[in-house]
Protein backbone atom coordinates (compact mmCIF):
# COMPACT_ATOMS: atom_id res chain seq x y z
CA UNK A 1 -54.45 84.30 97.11
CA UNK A 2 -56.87 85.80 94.51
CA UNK A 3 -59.89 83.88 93.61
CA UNK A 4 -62.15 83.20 90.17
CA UNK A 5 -64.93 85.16 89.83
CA UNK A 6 -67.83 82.27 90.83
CA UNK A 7 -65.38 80.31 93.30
CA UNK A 8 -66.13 81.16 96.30
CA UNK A 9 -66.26 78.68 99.42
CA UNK A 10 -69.96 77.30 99.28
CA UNK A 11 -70.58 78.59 95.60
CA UNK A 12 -71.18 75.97 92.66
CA UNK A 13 -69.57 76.84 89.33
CA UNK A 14 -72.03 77.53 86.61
CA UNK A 15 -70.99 74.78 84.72
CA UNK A 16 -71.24 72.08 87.51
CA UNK A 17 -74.29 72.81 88.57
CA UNK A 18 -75.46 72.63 84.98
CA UNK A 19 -74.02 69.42 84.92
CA UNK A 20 -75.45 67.77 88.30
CA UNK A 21 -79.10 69.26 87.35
CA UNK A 22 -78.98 67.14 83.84
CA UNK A 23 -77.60 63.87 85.77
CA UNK A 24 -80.19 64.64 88.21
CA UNK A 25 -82.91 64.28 85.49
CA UNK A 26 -81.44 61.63 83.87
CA UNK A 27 -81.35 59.63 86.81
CA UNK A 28 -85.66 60.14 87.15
CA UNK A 29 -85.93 59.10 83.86
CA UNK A 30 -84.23 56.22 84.42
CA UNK A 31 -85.90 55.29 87.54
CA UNK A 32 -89.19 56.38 85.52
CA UNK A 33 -88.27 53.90 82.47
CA UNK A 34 -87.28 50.99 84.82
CA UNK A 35 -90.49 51.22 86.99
CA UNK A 36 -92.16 51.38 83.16
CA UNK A 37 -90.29 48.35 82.24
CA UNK A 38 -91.05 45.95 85.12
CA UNK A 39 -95.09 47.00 85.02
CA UNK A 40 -94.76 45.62 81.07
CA UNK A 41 -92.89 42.33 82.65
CA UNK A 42 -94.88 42.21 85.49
CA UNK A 43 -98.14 42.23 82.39
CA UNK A 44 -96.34 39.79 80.51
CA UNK A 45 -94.85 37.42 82.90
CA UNK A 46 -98.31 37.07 84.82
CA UNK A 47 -101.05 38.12 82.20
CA UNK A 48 -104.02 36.68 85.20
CA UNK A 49 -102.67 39.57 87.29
CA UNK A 50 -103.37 41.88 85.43
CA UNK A 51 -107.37 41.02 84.47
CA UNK A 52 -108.18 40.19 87.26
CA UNK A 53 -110.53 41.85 90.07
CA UNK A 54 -108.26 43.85 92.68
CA UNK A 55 -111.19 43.45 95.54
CA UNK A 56 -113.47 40.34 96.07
CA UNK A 57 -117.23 41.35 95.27
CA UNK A 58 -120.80 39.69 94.90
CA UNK A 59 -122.25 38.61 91.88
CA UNK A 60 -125.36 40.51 92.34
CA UNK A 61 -128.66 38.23 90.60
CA UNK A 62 -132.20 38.39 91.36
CA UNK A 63 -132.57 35.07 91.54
CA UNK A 64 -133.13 33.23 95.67
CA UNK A 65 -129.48 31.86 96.06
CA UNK A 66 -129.02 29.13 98.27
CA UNK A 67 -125.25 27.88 97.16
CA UNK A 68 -122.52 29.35 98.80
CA UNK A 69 -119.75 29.24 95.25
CA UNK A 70 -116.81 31.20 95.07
CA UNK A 71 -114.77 32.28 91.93
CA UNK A 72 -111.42 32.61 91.70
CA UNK A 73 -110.54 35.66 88.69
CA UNK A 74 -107.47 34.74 86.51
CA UNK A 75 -109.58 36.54 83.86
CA UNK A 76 -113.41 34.99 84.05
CA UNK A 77 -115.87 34.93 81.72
CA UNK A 78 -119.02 36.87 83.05
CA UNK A 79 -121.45 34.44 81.47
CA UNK A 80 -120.50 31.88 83.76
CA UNK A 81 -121.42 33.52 86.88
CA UNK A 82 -124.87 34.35 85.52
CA UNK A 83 -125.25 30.83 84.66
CA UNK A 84 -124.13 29.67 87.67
CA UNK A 85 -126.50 32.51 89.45
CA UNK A 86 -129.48 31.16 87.46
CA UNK A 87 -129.18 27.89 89.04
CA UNK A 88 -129.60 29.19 92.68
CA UNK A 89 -125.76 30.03 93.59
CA UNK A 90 -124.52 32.83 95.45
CA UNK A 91 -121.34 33.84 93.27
CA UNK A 92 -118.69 36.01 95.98
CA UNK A 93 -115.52 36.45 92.86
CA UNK A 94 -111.83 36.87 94.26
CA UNK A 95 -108.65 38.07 93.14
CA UNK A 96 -106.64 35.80 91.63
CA UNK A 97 -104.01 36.66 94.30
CA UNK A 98 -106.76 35.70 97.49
CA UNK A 99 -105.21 33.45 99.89
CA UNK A 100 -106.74 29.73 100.28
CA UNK A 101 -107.26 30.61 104.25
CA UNK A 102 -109.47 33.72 103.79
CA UNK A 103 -111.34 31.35 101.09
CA UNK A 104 -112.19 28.44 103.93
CA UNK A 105 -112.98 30.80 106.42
CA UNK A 106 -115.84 32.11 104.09
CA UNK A 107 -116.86 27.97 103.93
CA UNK A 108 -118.29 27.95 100.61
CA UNK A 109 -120.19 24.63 99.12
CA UNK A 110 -117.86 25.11 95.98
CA UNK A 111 -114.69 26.73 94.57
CA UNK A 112 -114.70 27.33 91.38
CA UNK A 113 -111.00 27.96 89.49
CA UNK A 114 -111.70 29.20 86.23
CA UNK A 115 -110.29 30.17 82.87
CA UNK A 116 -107.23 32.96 82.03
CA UNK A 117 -104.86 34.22 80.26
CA UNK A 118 -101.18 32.93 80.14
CA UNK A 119 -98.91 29.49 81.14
CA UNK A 120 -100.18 28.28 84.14
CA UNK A 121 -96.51 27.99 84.79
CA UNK A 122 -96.73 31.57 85.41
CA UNK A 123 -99.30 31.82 88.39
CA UNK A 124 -97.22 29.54 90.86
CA UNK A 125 -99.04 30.97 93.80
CA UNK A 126 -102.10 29.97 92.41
CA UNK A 127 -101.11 26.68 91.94
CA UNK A 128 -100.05 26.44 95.66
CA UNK A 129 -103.86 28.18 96.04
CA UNK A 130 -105.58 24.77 94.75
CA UNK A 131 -102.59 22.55 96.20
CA UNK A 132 -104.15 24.40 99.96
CA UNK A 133 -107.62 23.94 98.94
CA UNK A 134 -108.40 20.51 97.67
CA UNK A 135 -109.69 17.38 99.75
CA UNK A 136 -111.13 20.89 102.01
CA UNK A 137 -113.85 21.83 99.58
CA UNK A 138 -115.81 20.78 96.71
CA UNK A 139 -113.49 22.20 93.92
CA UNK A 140 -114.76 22.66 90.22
CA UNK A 141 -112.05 23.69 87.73
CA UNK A 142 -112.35 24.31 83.74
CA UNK A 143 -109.91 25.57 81.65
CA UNK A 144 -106.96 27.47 83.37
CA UNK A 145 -108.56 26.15 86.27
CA UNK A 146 -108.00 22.74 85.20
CA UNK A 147 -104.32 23.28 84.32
CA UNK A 148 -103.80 25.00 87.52
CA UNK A 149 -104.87 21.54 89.08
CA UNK A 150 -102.57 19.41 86.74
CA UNK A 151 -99.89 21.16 88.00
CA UNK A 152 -101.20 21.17 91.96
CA UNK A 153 -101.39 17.48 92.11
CA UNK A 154 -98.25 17.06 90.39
CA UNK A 155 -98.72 16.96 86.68
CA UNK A 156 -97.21 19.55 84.35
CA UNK A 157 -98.42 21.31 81.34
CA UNK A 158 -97.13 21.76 77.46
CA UNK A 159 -98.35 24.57 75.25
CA UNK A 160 -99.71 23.23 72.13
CA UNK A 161 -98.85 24.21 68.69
CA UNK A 162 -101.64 25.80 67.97
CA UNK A 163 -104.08 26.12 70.87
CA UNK A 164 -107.88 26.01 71.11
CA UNK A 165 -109.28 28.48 69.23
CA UNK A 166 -112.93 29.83 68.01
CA UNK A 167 -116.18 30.87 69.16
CA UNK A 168 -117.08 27.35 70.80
CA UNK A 169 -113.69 26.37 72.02
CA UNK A 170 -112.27 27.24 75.29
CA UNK A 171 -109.72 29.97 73.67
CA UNK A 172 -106.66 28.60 75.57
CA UNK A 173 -102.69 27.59 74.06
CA UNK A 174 -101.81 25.16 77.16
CA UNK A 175 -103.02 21.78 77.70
CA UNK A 176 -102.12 19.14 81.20
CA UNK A 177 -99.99 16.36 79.74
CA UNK A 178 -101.64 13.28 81.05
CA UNK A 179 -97.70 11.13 81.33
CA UNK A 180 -96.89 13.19 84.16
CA UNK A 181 -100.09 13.09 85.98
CA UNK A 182 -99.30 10.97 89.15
CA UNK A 183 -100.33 7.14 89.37
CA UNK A 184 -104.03 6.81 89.45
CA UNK A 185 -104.89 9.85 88.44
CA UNK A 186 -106.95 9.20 85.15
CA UNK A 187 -108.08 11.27 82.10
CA UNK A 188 -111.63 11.21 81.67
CA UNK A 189 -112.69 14.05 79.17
CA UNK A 190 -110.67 14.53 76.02
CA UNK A 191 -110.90 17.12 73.31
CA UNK A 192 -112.17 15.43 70.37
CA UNK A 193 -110.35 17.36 67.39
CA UNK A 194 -106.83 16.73 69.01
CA UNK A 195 -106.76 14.02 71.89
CA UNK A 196 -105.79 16.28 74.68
CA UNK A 197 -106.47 16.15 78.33
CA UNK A 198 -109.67 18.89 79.25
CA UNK A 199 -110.75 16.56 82.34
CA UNK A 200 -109.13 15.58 85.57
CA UNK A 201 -111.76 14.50 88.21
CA UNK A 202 -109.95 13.59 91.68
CA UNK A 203 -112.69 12.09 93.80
CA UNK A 204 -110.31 11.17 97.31
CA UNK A 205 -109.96 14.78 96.74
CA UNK A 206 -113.52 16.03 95.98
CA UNK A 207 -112.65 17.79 92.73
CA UNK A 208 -114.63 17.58 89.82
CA UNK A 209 -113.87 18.78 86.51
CA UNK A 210 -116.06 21.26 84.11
CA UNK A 211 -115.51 20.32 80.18
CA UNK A 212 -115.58 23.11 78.11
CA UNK A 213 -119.22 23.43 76.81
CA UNK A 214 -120.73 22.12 79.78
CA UNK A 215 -121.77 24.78 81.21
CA UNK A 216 -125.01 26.18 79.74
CA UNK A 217 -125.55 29.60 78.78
CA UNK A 218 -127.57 31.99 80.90
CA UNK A 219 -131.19 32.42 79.64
């Protein structure tokens, strides 16, 4: 039996193989789009991810340090670690992913959880960070830090309407609401301008909290 010209056993028509090539390609750039698209979710599901360190380091001051503090990064503020160098503390800052074992192993006098980006609601590993690391270590918490605890001991948080906003507010758009905060638990600092909760001290747990403004600025 006579055969077409470009037929033959083993041989790919023209055509067809101009047809496989292009699904080829557009089967990389879909694989290229979708690994696009679920960076950008990954950015805006989890915001703290994405500013934070990717390696712990050392807060490097001049100053003789004699406190042992470290700093978890959902997105800190680098004038808090010189003010908290200034006062004698030897800052070691961690990824906001760093587990809470690796974090007692170190034994530090303080852990400090600390402001960020986002809905707490977000970060659930970091709320399971500060679940595994109160009533172990001294913890201070301000900000995100301090919703991150809400939510650890069993509160939950609410974003506000309009947030805190302005060059001496705590820029944040979440707040703990203090009628799911467990029995006993107390509010002790309140923001003046709208009556929400910026203060949850737990002392069974050694946890104190840092209102925003309370910490000075570095010289």
């Amino acid at each position: 039996m006579a055969m077409r010209q470009g037929t033959e056993y083993g041989k790919v028509p023209r055509r067809a193989s101009s047809v496989t090539m292009d699904q080829s390609e557009k089967q990389s750039h879909l694989e290229l789009q979708e690994s696009k698209l679920a960076k950008y979710l990954e950015i805006l599901i989890d915001p703290s991810y994405r500013v934070s360190c990717k390696t712990p380091h050392e807060w490097v001051d001049k100053i003789e340090q004699k406190l042992l503090v470290v700093a978890y990064d959902f997105g800190i503020k680098q004038n808090i670690l010189r003010s908290l160098a200034c006062y004698g503390c030897k800052i070691i800052v961690v990824l906001c992913t760093w587990p809470a074992s690796e974090i007692l192993k170190m034994k530090p006098n303080m852990v400090l959880f600390i402001n960020g980006p986002g809905d707490p609601s977000d970060v659930p590993y970091a709320i399971e960070t500060v679940r595994d690391i109160i009533g172990k270590v001294l913890v201070f918490e301000v900000c995100m830090g301090h919703q991150l605890l809400g939510q650890a001991i069993g509160g939950k948080t609410f974003k506000m309407k309009f947030g805190h906003h302005g060059e001496n507010n705590p820029n944040h758009n979440y707040a703990v609401d203090p009628a799911t905060l467990p029995e006993g638990m107390e509010v002790t600092h309140i923001n003046l301008n709208d009556g929400s909760c910026v203060g949850l001290p737990c002392s069974k747990n050694n946890v104190s909290p840092v209102p925003p403004g309370s910490i000075p600025k570095a010289p």
